[in-house]
Protein backbone atom coordinates (compact mmCIF):
# COMPACT_ATOMS: atom_id res chain seq x y z
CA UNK A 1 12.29 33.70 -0.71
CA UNK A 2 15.24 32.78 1.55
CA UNK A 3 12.40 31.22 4.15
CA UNK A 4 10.85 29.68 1.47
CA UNK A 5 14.26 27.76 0.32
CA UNK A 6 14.95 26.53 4.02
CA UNK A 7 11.41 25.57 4.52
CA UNK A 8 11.91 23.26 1.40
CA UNK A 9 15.47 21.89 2.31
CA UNK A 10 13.43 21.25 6.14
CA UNK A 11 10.66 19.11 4.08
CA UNK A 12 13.33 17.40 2.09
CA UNK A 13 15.71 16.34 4.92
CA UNK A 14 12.57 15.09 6.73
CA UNK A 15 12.10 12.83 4.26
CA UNK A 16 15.02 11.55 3.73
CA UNK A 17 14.76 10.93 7.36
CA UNK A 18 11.34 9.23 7.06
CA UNK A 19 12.85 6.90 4.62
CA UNK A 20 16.03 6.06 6.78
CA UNK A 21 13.54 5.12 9.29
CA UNK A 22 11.37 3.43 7.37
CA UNK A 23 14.28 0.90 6.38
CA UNK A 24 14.90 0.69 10.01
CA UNK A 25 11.63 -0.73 10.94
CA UNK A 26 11.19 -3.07 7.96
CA UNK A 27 14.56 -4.42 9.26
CA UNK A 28 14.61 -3.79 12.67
CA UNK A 29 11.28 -4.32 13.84
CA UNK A 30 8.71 -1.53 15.55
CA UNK A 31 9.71 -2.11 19.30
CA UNK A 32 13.52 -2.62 18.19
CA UNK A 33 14.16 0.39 16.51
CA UNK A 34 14.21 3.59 18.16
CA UNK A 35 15.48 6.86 17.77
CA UNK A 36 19.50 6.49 18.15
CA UNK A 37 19.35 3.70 15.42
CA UNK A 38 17.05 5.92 13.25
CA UNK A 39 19.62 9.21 13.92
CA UNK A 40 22.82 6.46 12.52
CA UNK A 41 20.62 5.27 9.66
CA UNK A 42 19.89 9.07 8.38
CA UNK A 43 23.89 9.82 9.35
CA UNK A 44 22.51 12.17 12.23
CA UNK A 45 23.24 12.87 15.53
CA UNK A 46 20.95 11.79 17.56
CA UNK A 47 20.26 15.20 19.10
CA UNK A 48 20.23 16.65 15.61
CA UNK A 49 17.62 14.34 14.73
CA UNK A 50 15.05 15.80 17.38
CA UNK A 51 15.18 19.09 15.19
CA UNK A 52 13.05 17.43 12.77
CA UNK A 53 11.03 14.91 14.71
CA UNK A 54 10.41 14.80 18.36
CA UNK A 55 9.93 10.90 18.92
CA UNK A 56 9.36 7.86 17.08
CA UNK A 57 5.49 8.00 17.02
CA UNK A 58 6.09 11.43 14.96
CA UNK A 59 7.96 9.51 12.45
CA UNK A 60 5.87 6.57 12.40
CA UNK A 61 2.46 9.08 11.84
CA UNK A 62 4.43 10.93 9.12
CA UNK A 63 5.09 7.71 7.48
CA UNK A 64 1.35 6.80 7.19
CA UNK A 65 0.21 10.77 6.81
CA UNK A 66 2.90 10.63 3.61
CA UNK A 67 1.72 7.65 1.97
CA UNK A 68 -2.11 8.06 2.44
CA UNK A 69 -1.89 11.48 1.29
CA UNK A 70 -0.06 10.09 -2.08
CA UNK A 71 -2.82 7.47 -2.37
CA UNK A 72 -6.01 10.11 -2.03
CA UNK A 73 -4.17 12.70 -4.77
CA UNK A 74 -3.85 9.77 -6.89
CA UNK A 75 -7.01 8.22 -6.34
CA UNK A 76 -8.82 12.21 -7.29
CA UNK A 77 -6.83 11.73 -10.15
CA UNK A 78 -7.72 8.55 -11.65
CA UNK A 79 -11.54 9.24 -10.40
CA UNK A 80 -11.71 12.19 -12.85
CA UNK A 81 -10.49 9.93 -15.64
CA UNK A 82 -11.89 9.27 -18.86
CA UNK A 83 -12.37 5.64 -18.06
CA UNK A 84 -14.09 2.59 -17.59
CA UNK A 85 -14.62 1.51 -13.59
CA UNK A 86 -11.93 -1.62 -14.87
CA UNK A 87 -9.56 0.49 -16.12
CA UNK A 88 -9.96 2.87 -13.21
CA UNK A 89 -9.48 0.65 -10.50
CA UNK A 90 -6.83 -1.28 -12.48
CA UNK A 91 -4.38 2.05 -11.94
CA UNK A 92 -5.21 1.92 -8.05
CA UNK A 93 -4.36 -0.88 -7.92
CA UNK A 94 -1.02 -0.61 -9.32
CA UNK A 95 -0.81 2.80 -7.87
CA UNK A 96 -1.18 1.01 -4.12
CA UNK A 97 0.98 -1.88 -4.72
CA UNK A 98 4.00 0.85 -6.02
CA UNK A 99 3.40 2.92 -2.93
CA UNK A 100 3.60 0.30 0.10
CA UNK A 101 6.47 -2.18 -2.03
CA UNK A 102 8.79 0.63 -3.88
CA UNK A 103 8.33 3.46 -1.74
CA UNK A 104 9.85 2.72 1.88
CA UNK A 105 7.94 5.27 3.72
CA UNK A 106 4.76 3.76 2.36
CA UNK A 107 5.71 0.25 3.50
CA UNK A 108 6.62 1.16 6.76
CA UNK A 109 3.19 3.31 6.87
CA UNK A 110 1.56 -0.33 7.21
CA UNK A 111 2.74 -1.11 10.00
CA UNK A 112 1.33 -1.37 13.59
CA UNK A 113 -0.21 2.13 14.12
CA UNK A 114 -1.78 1.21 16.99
CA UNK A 115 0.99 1.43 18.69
CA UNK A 116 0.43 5.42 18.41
CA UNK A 117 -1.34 7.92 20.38
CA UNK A 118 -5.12 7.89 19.87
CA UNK A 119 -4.90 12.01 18.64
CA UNK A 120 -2.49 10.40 16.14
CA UNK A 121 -4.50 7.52 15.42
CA UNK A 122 -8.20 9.41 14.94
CA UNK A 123 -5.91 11.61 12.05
CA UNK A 124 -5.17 9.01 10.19
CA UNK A 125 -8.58 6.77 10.64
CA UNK A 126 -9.86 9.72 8.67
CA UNK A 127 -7.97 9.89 5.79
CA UNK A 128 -7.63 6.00 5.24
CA UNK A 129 -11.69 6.16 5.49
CA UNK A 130 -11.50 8.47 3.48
CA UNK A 131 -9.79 6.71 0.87
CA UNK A 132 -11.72 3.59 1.58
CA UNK A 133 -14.95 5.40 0.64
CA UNK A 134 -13.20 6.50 -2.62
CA UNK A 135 -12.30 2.92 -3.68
CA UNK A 136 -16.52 2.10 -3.22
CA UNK A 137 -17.58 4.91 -4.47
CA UNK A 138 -15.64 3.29 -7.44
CA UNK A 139 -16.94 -0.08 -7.20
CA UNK A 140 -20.19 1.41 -6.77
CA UNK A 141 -20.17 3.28 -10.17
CA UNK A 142 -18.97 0.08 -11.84
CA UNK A 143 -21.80 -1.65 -10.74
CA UNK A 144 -24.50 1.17 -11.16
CA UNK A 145 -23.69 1.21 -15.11
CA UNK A 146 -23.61 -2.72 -15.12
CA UNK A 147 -20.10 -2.88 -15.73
CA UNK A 148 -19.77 -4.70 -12.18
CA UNK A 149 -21.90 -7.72 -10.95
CA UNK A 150 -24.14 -6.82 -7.97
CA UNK A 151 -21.82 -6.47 -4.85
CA UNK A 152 -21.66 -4.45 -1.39
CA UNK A 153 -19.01 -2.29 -2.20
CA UNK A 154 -17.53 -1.61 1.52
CA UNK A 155 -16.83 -5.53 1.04
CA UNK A 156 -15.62 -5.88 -2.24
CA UNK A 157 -12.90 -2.64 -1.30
CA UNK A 158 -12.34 -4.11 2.06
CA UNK A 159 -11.16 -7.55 0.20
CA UNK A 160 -9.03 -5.68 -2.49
CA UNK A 161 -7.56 -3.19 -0.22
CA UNK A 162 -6.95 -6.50 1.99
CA UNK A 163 -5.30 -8.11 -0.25
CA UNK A 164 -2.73 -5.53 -1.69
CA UNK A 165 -1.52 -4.54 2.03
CA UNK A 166 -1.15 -8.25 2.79
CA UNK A 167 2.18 -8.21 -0.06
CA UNK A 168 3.90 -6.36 2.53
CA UNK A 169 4.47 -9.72 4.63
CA UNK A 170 5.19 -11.51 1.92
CA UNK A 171 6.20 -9.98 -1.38
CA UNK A 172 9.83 -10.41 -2.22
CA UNK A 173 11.66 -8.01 -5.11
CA UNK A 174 14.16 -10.54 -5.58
CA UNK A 175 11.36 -13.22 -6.57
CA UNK A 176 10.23 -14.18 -10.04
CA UNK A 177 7.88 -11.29 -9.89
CA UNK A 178 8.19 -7.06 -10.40
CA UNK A 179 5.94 -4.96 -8.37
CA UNK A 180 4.75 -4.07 -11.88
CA UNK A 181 4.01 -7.93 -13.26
CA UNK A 182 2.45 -8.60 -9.92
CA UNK A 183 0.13 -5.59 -9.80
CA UNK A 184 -1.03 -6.45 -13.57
CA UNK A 185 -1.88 -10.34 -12.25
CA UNK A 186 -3.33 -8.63 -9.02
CA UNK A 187 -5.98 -6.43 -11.04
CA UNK A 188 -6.74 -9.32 -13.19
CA UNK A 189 -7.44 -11.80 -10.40
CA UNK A 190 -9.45 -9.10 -8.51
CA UNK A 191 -11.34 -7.17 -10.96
CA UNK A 192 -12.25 -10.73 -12.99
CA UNK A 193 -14.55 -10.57 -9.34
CA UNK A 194 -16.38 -7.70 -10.19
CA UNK A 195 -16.91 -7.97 -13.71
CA UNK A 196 -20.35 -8.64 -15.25
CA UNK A 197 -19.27 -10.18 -18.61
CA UNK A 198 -16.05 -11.84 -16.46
CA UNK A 199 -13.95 -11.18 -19.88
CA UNK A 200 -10.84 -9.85 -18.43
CA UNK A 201 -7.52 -11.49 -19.96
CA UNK A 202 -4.60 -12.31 -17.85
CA UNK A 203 -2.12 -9.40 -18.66
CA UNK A 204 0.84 -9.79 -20.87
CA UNK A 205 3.84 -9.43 -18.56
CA UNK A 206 7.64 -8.13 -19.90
CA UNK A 207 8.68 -11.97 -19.30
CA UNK A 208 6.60 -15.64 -19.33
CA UNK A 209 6.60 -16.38 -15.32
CA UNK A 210 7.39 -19.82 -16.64
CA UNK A 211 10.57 -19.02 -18.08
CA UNK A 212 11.92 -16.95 -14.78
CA UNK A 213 14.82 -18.54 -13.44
CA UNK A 214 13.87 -19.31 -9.56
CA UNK A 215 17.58 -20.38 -8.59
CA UNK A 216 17.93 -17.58 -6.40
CA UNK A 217 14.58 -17.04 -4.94
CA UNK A 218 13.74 -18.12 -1.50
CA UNK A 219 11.93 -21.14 -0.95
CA UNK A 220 8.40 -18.89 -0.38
CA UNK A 221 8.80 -17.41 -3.74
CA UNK A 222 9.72 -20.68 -5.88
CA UNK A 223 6.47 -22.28 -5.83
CA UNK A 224 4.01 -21.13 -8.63
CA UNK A 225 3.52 -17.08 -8.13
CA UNK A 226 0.03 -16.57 -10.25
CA UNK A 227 -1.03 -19.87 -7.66
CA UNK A 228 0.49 -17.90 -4.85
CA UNK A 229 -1.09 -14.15 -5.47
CA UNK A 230 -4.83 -16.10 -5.57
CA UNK A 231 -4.65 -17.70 -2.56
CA UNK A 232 -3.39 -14.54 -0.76
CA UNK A 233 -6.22 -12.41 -2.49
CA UNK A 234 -8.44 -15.80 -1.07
CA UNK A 235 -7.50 -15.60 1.83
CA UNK A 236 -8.02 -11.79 2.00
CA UNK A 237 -11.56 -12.34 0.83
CA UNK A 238 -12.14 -14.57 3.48
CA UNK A 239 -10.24 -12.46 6.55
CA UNK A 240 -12.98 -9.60 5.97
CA UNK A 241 -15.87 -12.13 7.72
CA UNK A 242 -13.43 -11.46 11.02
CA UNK A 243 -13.79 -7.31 10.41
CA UNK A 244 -15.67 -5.61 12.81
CA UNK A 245 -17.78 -2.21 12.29
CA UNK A 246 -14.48 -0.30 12.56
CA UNK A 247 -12.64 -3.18 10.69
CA UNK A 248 -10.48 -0.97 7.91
CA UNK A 249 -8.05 0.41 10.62
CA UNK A 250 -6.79 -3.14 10.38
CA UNK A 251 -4.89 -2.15 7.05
């Protein structure tokens, strides 16, 4: 039981080392941050910090490993739901955006993991294929019961999964926008796509976007949002012509 405890205050203090370090890079940079700054940001020293990870690339794979592992239980969750493909991939959605805006680790887990060693890299090309299959194997249902228009599904996931990593460059939480309000407009936009009968309303949101006050926005985030999030999911859309075979590991 004792071994048991530690082993759980070990996992714990690892991640609130992940998180320290995922600030770090989101601030920092990749190249600029290594581990003395990462060691300061967790209040470690930086020799105490090599007791839970032996090197940056460690910390940068358990920052992907994390987060896709959070995406694939919830994705086998929302699979088995009593649901319609819409209202399925609806909750991914908003599922993914939470993950890589509101959880740190899962922001930094987007960033570049090429970077990493290729026995790193080949671990985590397999679970974000794996995940990838699970969104078309989605898409793919929708469409087999007519719910969805005909589509390739490896295209139609590559655009949406595009698309919702791509807020990482630009989505600001200080903007006229929650994560929540923009993953409802983000599900609308990109399951209106898909949609046979095309009747999906724009959701109601906590707050008219028109009546947000923008005073204290940046400049990116004052022109019109909805306007914004389409041409991002757009230009998403139009990025996965430039995928190759292998084109996923670009997310």
């Amino acid at each position: 039981m004792r071994s048991s405890r530690l082993q759980r205050r070990y996992e714990a203090r690892r991640l609130e080392i992940l998180r320290a370090a995922g600030r770090e890079f989101r601030t920092r940079g990749l190249a600029e941050t290594g581990m003395r700054e990462i060691a300061a940001a967790a209040d470690l020293s930086p020799a105490n910090l090599y007791n839970y990870f032996r090197g940056k690339d460690e910390i940068l794979f358990f920052c992907q490993d994390n987060a896709l592992d959070r995406l694939i239980a919830n994705l086998e969750k929302t699979r088995r739901a009593n649901a319609t493909a819409s209202e399925k991939l609806r909750s991914i959605i908003a599922f993914h955006l939470h993950c890589v805006l509101d959880e740190v680790e899962g922001s930094a887990a987007h960033l570049l993991t090429n970077t990493l060693p290729q026995h790193l890299q080949k671990r985590l090309l397999a679970k974000r294929d794996r995940y990838e299959h699970g969104v078309r194997r989605l898409i793919a249902a929708g469409i087999r019961s007519g719910e969805f228009l005909p589509a390739d599904p490896a295209l139609a996931a590559r655009a949406i999964l595009g698309a919702l990593n791509s807020t990482i460059a630009w989505f600001n939480p200080q903007g006229p926008l929650s994560t929540e309000q923009l993953a409802e407009h983000f599900a609308t936009y990109l399951i209106r796509g898909l949609r046979s009968d095309r009747a999906v309303a724009l959701p109601t949101v906590a707050q008219p976007i028109s009546t947000v006050s923008n005073r204290t926005a940046p400049k990116r985030n004052r022109e019109n949002p909805a306007a914004r999030e389409v041409t991002h999911s757009l230009n998403a859309v139009n990025s996965t012509k430039k995928l190759s075979k292998r084109g996923f590991q670009q997310w």
